[in-house]
N, C-alpha and C. Protein backbone atom coordinates (compact mmCIF):
# COMPACT_ATOMS: atom_id res chain seq x y z
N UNK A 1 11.45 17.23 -17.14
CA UNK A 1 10.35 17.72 -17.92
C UNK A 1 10.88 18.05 -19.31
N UNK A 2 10.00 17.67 -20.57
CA UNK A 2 10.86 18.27 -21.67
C UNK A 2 10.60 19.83 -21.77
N UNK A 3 11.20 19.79 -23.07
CA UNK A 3 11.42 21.59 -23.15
C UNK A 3 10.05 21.54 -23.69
N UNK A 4 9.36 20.51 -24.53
CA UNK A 4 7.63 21.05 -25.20
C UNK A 4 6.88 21.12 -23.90
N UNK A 5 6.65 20.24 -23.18
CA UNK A 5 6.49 20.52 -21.74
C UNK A 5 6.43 22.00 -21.30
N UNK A 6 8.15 22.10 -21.13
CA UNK A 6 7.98 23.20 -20.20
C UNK A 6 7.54 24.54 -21.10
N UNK A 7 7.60 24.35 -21.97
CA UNK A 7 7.55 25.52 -23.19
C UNK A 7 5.89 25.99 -22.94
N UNK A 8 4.84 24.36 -23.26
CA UNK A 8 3.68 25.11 -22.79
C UNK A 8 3.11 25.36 -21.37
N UNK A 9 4.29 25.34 -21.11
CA UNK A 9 3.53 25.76 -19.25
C UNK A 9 4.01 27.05 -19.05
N UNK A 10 4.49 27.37 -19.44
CA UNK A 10 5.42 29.03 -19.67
C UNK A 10 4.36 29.43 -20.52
N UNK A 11 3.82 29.15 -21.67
CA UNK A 11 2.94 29.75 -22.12
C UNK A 11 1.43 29.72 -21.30
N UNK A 12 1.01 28.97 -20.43
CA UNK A 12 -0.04 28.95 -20.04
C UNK A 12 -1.08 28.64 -19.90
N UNK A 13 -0.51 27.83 -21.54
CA UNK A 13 -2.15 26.83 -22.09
C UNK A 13 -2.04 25.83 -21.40
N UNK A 14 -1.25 25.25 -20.39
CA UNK A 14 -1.76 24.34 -19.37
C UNK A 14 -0.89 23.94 -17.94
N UNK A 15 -1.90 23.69 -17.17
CA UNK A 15 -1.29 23.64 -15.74
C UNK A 15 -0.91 22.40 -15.35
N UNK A 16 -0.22 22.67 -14.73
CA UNK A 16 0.72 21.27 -14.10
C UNK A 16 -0.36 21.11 -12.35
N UNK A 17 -0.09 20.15 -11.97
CA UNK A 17 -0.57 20.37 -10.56
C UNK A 17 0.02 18.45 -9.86
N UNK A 18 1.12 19.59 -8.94
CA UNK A 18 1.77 18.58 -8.51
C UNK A 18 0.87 17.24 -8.10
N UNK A 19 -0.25 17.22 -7.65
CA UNK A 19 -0.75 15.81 -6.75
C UNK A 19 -0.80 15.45 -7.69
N UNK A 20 -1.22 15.84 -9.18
CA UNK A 20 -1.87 14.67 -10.08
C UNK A 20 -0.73 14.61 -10.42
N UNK A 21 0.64 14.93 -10.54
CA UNK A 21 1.85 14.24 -10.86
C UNK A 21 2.44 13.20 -9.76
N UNK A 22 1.94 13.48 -8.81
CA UNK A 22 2.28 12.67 -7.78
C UNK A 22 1.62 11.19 -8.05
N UNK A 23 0.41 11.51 -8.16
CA UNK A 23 -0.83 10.62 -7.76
C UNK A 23 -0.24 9.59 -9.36
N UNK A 24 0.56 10.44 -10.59
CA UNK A 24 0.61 9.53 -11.74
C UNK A 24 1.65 8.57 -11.64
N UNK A 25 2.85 8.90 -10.43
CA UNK A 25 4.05 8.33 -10.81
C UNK A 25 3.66 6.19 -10.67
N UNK A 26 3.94 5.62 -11.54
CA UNK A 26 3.85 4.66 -11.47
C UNK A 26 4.06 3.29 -9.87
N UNK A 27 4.92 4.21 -9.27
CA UNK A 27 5.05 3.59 -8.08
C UNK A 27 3.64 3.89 -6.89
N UNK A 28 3.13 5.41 -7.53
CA UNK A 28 2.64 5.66 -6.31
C UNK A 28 1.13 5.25 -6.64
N UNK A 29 1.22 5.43 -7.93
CA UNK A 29 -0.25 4.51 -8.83
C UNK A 29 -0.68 3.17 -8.56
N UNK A 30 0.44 2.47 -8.59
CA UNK A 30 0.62 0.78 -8.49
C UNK A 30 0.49 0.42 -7.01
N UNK A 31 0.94 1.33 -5.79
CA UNK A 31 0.85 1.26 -4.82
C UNK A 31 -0.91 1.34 -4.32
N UNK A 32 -1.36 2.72 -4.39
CA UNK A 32 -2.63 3.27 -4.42
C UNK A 32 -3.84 1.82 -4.47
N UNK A 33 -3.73 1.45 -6.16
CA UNK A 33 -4.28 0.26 -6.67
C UNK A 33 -4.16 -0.60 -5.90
N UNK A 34 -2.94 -1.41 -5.05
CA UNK A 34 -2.88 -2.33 -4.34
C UNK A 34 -3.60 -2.37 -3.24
N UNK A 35 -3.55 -1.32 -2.78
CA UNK A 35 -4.50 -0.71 -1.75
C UNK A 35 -5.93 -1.17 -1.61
N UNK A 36 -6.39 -0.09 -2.59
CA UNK A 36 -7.99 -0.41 -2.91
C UNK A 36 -8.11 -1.83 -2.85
N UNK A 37 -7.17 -2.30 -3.88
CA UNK A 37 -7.66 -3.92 -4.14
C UNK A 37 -8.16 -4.71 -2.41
N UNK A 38 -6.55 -4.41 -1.73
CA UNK A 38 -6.85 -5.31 -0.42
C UNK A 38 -7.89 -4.87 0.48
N UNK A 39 -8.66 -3.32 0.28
CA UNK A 39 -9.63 -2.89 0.66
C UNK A 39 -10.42 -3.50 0.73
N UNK A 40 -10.87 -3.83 -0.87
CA UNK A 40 -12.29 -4.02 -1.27
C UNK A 40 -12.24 -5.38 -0.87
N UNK A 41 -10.96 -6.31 -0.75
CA UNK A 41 -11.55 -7.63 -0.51
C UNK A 41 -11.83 -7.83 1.16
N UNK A 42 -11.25 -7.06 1.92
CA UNK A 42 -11.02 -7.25 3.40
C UNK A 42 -12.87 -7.23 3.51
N UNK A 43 -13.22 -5.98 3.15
CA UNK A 43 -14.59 -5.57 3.08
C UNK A 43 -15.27 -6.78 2.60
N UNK A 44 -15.34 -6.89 1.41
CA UNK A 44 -15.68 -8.34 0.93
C UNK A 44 -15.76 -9.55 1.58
N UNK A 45 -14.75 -9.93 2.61
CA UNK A 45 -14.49 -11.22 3.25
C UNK A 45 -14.89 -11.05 4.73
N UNK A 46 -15.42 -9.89 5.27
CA UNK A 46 -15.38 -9.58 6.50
C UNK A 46 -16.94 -8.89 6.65
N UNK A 47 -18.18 -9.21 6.63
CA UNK A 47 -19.14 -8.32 6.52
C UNK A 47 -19.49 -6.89 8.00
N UNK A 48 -18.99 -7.74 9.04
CA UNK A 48 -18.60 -6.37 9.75
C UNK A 48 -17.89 -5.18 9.51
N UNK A 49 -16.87 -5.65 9.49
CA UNK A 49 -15.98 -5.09 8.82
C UNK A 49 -16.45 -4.16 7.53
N UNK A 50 -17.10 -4.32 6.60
CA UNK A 50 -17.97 -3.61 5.92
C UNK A 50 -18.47 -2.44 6.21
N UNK A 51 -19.56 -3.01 7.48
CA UNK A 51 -20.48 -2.05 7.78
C UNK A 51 -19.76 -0.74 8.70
N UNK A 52 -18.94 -1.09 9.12
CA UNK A 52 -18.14 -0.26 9.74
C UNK A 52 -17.45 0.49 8.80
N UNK A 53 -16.73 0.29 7.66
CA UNK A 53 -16.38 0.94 6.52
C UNK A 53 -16.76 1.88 6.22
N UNK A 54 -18.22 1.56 5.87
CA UNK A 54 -19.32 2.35 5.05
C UNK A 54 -19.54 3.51 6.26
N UNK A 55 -19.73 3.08 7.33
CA UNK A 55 -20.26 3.91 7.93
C UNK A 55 -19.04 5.55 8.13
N UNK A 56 -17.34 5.23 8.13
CA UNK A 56 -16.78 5.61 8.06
C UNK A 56 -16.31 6.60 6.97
N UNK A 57 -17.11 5.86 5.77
CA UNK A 57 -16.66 6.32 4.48
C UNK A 57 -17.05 7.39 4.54
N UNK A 58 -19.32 7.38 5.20
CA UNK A 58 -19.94 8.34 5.01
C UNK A 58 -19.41 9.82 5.50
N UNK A 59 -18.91 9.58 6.84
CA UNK A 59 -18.21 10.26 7.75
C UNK A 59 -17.19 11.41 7.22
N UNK A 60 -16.10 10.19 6.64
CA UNK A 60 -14.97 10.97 5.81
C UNK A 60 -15.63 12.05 4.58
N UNK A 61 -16.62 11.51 3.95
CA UNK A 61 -17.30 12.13 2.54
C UNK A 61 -17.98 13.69 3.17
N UNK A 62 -18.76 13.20 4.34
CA UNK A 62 -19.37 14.51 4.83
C UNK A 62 -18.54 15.49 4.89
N UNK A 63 -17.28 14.99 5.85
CA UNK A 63 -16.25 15.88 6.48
C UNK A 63 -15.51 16.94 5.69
N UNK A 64 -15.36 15.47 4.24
CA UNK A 64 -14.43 16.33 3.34
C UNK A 64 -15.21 17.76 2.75
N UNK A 65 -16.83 17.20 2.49
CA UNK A 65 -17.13 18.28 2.05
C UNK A 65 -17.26 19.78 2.61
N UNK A 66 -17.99 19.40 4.07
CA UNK A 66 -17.94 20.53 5.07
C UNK A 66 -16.26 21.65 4.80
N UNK A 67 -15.60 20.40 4.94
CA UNK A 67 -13.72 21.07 4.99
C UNK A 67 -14.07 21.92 3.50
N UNK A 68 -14.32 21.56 2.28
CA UNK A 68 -14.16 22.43 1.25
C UNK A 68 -15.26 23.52 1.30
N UNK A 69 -16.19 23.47 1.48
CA UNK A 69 -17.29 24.55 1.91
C UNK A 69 -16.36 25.56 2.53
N UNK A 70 -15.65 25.33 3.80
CA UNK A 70 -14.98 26.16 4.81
C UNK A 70 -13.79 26.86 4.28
N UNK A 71 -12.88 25.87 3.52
CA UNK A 71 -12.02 26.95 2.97
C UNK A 71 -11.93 27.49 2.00
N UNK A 72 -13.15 27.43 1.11
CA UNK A 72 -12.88 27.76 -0.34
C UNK A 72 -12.77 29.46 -0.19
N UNK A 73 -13.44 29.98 0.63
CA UNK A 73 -12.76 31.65 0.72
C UNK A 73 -11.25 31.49 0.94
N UNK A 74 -11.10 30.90 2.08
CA UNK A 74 -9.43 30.87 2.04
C UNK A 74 -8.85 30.44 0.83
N UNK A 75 -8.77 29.64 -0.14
CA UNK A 75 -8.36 28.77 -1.28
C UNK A 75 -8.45 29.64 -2.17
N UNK A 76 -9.54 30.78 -2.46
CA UNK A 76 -9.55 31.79 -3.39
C UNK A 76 -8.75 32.92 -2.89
N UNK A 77 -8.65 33.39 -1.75
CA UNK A 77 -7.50 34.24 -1.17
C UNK A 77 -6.28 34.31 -1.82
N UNK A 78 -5.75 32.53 -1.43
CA UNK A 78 -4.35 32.19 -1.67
C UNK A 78 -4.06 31.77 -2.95
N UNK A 79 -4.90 31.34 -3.39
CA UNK A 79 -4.19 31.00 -5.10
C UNK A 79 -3.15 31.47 -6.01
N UNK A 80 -2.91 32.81 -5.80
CA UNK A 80 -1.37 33.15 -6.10
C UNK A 80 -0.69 32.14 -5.90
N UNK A 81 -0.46 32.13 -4.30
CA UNK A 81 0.82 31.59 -3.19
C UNK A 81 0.56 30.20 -3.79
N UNK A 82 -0.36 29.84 -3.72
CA UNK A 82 -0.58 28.34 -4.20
C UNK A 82 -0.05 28.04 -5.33
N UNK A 83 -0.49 28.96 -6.28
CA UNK A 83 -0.39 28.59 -8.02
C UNK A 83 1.49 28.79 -7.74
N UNK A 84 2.31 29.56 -6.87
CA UNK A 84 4.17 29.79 -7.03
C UNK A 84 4.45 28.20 -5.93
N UNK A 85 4.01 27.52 -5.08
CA UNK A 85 4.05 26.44 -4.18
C UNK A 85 3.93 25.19 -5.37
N UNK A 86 2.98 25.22 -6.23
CA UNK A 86 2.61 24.32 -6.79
C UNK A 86 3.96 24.05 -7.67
N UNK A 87 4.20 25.29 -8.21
CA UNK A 87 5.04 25.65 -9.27
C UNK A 87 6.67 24.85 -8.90
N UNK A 88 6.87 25.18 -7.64
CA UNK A 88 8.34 25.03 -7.07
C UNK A 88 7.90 23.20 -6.54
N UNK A 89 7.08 22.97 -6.26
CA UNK A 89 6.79 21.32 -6.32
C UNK A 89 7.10 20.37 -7.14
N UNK A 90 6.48 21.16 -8.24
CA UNK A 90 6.47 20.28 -9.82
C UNK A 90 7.89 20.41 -9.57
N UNK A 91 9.16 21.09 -9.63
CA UNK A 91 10.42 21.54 -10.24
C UNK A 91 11.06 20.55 -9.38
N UNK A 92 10.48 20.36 -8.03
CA UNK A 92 11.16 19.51 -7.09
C UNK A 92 11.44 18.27 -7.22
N UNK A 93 9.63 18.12 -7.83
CA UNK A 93 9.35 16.59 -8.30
C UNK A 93 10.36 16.36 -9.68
N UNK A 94 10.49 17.29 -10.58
CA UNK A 94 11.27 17.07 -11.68
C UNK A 94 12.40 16.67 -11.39
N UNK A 95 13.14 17.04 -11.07
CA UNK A 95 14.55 16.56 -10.13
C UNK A 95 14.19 15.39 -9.26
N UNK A 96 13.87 14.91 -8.64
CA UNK A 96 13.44 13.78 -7.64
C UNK A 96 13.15 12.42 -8.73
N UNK A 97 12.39 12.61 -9.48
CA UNK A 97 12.39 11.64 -10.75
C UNK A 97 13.47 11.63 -11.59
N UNK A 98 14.27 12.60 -11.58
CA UNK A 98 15.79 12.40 -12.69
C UNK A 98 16.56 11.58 -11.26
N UNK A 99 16.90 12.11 -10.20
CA UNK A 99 17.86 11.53 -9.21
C UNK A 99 16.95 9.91 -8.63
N UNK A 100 16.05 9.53 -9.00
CA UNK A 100 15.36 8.18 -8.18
C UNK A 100 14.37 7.25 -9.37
N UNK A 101 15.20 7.14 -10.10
CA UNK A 101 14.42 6.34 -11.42
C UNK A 101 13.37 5.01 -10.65
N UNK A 102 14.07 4.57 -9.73
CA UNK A 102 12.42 4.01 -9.22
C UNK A 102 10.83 3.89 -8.92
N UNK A 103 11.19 5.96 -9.19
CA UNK A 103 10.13 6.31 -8.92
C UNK A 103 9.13 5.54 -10.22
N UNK A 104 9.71 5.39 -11.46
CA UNK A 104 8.93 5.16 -12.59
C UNK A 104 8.64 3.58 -12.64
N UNK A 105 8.63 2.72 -11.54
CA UNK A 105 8.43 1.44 -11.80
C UNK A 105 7.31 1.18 -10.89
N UNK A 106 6.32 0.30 -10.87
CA UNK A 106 5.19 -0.20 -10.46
C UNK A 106 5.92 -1.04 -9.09
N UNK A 107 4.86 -0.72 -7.79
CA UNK A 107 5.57 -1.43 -6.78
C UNK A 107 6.21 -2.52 -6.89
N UNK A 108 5.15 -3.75 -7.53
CA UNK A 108 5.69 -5.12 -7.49
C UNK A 108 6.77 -5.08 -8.23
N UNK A 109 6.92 -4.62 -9.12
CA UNK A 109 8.05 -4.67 -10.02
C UNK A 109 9.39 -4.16 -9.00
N UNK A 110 9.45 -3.17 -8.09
CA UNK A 110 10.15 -2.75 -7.55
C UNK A 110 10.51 -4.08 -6.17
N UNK A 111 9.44 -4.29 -5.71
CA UNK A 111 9.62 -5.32 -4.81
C UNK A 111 10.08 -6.43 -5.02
N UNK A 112 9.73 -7.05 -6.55
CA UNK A 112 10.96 -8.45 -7.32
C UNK A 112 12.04 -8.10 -6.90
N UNK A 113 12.20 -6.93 -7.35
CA UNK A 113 14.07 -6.77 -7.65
C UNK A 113 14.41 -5.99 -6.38
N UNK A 114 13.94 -5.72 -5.36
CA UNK A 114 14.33 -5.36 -4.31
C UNK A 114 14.90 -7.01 -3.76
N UNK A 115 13.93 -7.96 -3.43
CA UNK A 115 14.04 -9.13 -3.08
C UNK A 115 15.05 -10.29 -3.64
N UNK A 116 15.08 -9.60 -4.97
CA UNK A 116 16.45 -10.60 -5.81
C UNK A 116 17.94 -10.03 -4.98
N UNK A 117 17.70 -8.83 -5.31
CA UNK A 117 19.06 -8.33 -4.57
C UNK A 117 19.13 -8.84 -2.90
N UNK A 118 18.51 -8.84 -2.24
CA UNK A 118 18.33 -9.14 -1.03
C UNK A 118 18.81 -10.24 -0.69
N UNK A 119 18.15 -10.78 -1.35
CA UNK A 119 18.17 -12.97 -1.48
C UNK A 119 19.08 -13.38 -1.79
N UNK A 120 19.93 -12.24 -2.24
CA UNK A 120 21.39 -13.23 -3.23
C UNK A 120 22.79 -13.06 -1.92
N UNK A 121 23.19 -11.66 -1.76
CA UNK A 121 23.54 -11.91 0.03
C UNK A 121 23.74 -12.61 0.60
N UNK A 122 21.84 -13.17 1.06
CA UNK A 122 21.57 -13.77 2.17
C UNK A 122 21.98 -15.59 2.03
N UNK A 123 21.75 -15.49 0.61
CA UNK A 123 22.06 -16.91 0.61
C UNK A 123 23.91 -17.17 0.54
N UNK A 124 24.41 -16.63 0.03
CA UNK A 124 25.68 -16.49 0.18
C UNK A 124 26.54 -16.42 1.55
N UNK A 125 25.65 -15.63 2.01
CA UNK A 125 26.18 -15.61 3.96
C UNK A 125 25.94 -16.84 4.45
N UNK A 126 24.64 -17.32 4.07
CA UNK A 126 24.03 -18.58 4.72
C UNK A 126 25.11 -19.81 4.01
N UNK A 127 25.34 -19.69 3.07
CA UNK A 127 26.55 -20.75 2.25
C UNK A 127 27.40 -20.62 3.45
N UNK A 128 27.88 -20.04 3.12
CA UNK A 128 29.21 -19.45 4.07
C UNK A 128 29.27 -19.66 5.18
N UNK A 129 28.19 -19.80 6.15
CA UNK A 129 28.11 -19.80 7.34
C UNK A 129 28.19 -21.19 8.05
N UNK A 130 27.20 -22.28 6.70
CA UNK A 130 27.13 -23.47 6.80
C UNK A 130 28.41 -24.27 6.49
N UNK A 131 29.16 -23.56 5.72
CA UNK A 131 30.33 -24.45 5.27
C UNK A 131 31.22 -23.94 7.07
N UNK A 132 31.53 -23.03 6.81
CA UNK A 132 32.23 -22.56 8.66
C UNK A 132 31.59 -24.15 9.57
N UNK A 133 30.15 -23.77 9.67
CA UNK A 133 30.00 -24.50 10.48
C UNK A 133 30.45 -26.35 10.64
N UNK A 134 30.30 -26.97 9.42
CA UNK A 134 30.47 -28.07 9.03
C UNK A 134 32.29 -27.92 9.09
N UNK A 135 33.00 -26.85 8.65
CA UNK A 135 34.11 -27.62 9.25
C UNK A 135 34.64 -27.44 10.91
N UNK A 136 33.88 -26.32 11.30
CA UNK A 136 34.24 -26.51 13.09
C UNK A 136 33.10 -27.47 13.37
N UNK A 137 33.11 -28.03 13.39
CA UNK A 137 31.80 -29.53 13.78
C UNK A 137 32.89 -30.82 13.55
């Protein structure tokens, strides 16, 4: 985090809140997106499949709301504890992004170069394995 960063969060004029740092990191963004995408087409290509969706969606939407209705006394209780949880998250996440620079790359991008490294190995073993074989043959 920089120091202007942390400078105005010490002052107060604005809050951090770990999910939406979570929800921003480029991996977990790019991931998310991929998601939806294969969602919307499964839905798209499958009209059962659809209707069953929807009907699920409604389900989840009700549920969620009922769930916030129910705890928002609890949620106003705890907000202290929450607002020092949140606090020690962000600090966690700050460190977790200095020690895992991957975190800042978009899946596919991560999955190229996972696969280059992978591939280069494999083909090398496979060289290797074939030449062995061709001379015990």
């Amino acid at each position: 985090m920089t120091a202007k960063k942390n400078q105005t969060l010490q002052n107060g004029s604005a809050k951090e809140n770990v999910l939406q740092r979570v929800l921003q990191l480029p991996v977990v963004s790019s991931t998310c997106e991929s998601l939806q995408r294969t969602y919307a087409s499964t839905k798209e290509a499958h009209p059962l499949m659809a209707s069953v969706c929807e009907v699920y969606e409604r389900g989840v939407q009700g549920a969620g709301a009922l769930a916030m209705w129910s705890v928002e006394p609890v949620v106003r209780r705890l907000e202290p504890q929450f607002a020092v949880a949140n606090n020690l998250a962000c600090r966690g996440l700050d460190h977790l992004e200095e020690k895992i620079p991957a975190l800042q790359y978009p899946v596919d991008k991560l999955a190229s170069e996972l696969k280059d490294t992978i591939s280069s190995p494999l083909q090398s073993a496979k060289s290797t394995i074939g030449n062995s074989m061709d001379k015990i043959m």
